[in-house]
N, C-alpha and C. Protein backbone atom coordinates (compact mmCIF):
# COMPACT_ATOMS: atom_id res chain seq x y z
N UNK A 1 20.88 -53.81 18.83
CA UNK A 1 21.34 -52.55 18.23
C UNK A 1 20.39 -52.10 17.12
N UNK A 2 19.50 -53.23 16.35
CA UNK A 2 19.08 -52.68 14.78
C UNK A 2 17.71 -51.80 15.85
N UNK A 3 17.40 -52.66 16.77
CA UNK A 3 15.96 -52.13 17.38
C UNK A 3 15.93 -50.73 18.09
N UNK A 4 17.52 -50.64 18.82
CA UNK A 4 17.42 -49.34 18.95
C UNK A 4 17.39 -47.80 17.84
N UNK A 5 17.98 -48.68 16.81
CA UNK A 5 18.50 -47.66 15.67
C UNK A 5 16.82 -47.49 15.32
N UNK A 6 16.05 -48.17 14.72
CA UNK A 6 14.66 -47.86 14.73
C UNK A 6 13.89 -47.32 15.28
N UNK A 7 13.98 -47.43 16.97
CA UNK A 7 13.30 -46.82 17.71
C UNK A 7 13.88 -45.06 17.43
N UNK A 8 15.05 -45.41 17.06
CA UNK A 8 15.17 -43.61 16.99
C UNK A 8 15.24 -43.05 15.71
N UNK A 9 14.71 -44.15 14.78
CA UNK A 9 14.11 -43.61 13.14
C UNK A 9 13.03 -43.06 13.39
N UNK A 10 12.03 -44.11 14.16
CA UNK A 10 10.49 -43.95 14.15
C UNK A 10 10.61 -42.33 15.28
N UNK A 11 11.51 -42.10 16.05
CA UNK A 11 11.41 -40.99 17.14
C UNK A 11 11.43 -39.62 16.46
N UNK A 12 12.77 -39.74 15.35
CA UNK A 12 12.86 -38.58 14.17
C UNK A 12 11.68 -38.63 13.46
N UNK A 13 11.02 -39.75 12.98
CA UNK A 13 9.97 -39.38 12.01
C UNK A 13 8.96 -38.21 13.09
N UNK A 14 8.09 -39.17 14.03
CA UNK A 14 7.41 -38.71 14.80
C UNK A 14 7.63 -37.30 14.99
N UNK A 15 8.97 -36.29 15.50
CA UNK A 15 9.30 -35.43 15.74
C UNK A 15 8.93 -34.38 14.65
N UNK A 16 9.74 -34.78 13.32
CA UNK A 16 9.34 -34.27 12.45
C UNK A 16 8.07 -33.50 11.67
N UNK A 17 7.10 -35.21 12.06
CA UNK A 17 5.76 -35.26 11.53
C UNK A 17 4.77 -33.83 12.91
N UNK A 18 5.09 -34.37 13.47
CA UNK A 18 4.68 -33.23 14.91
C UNK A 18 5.03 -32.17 14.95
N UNK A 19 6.08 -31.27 14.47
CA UNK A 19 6.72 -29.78 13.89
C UNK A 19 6.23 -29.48 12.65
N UNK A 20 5.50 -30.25 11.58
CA UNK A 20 5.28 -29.80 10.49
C UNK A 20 3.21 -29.93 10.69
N UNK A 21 2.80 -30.89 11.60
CA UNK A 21 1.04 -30.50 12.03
C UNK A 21 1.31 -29.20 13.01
N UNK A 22 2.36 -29.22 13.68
CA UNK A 22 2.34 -27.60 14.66
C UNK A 22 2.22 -26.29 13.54
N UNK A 23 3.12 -26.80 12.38
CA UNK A 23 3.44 -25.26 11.82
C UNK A 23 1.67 -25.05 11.12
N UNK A 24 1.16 -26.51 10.42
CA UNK A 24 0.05 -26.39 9.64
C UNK A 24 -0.85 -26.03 10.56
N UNK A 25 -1.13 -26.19 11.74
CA UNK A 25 -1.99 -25.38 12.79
C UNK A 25 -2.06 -23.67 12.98
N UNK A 26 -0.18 -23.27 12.65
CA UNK A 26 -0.69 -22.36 12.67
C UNK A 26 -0.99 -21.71 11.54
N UNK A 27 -0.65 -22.02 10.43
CA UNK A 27 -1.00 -21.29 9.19
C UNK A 27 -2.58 -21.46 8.93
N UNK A 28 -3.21 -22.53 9.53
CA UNK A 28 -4.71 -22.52 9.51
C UNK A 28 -5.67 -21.53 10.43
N UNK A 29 -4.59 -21.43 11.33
CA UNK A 29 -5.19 -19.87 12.19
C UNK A 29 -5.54 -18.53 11.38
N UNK A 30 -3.98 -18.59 10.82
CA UNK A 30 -3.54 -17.77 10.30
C UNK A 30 -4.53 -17.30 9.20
N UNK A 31 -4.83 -17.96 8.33
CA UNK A 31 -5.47 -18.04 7.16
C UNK A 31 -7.26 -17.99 8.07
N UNK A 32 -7.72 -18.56 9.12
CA UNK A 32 -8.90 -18.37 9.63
C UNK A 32 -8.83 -16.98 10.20
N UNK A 33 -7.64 -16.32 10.47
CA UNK A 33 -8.45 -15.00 10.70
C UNK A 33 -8.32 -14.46 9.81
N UNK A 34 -7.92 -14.15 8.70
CA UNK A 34 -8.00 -13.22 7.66
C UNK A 34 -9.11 -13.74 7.04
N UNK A 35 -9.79 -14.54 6.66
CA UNK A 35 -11.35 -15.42 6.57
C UNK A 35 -12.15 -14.54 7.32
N UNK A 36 -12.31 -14.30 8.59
CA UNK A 36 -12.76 -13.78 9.52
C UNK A 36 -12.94 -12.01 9.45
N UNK A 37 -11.68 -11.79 9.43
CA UNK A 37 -11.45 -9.64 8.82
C UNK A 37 -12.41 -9.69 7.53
N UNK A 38 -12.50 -10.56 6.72
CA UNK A 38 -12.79 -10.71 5.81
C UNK A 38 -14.83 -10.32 5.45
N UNK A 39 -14.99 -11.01 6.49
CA UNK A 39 -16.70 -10.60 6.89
C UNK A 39 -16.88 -9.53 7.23
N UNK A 40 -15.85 -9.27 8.64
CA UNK A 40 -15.64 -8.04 9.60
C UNK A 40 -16.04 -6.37 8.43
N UNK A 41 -14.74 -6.33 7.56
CA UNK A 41 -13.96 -5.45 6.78
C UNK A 41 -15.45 -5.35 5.45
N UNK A 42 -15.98 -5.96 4.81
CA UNK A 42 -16.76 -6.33 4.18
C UNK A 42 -18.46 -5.24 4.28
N UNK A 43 -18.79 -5.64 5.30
CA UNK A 43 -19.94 -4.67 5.69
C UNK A 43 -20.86 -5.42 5.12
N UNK A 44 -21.73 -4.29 5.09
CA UNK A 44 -22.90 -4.46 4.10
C UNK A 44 -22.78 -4.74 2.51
N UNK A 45 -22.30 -4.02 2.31
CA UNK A 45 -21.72 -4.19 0.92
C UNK A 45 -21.83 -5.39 -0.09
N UNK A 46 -22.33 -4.96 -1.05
CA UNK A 46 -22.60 -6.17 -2.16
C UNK A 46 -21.22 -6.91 -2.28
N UNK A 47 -21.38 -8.20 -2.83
CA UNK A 47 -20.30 -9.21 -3.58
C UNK A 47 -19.61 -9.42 -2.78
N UNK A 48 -18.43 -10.18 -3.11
CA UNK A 48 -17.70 -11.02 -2.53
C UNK A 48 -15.93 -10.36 -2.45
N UNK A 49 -15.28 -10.58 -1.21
CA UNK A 49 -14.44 -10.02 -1.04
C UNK A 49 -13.03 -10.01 -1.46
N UNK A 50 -13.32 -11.90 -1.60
CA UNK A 50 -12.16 -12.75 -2.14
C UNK A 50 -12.97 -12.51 -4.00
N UNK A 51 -11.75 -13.21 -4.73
CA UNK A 51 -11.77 -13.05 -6.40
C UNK A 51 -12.17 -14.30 -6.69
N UNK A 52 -12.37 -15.59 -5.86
CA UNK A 52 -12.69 -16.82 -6.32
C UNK A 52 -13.72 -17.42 -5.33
């Protein structure tokens, strides 16, 4: 019984840990295309687009 109860600790962790690298995947998209508009939107134009 303790081994099954573990196997389905370690199953929740796993699950968990795997829904929260899905969401950080997409917010790294997310954040790579506005990176991206960022050149696009920019032009020729002197300086920098971002403040830091």
């Amino acid at each position: 019984m303790g081994a099954l109860l573990l196997v389905l600790l370690l199953a929740l962790i796993l699950g968990g840990a795997g829904f929260a690298v899905h969401i950080l995947w997409w917010i790294a998209i997310i954040v790579l295309v506005v990176w991206a508009l960022g050149f696009v939107f920019r032009g020729s134009g002197s300086g920098r687009w971002y403040r830091w």
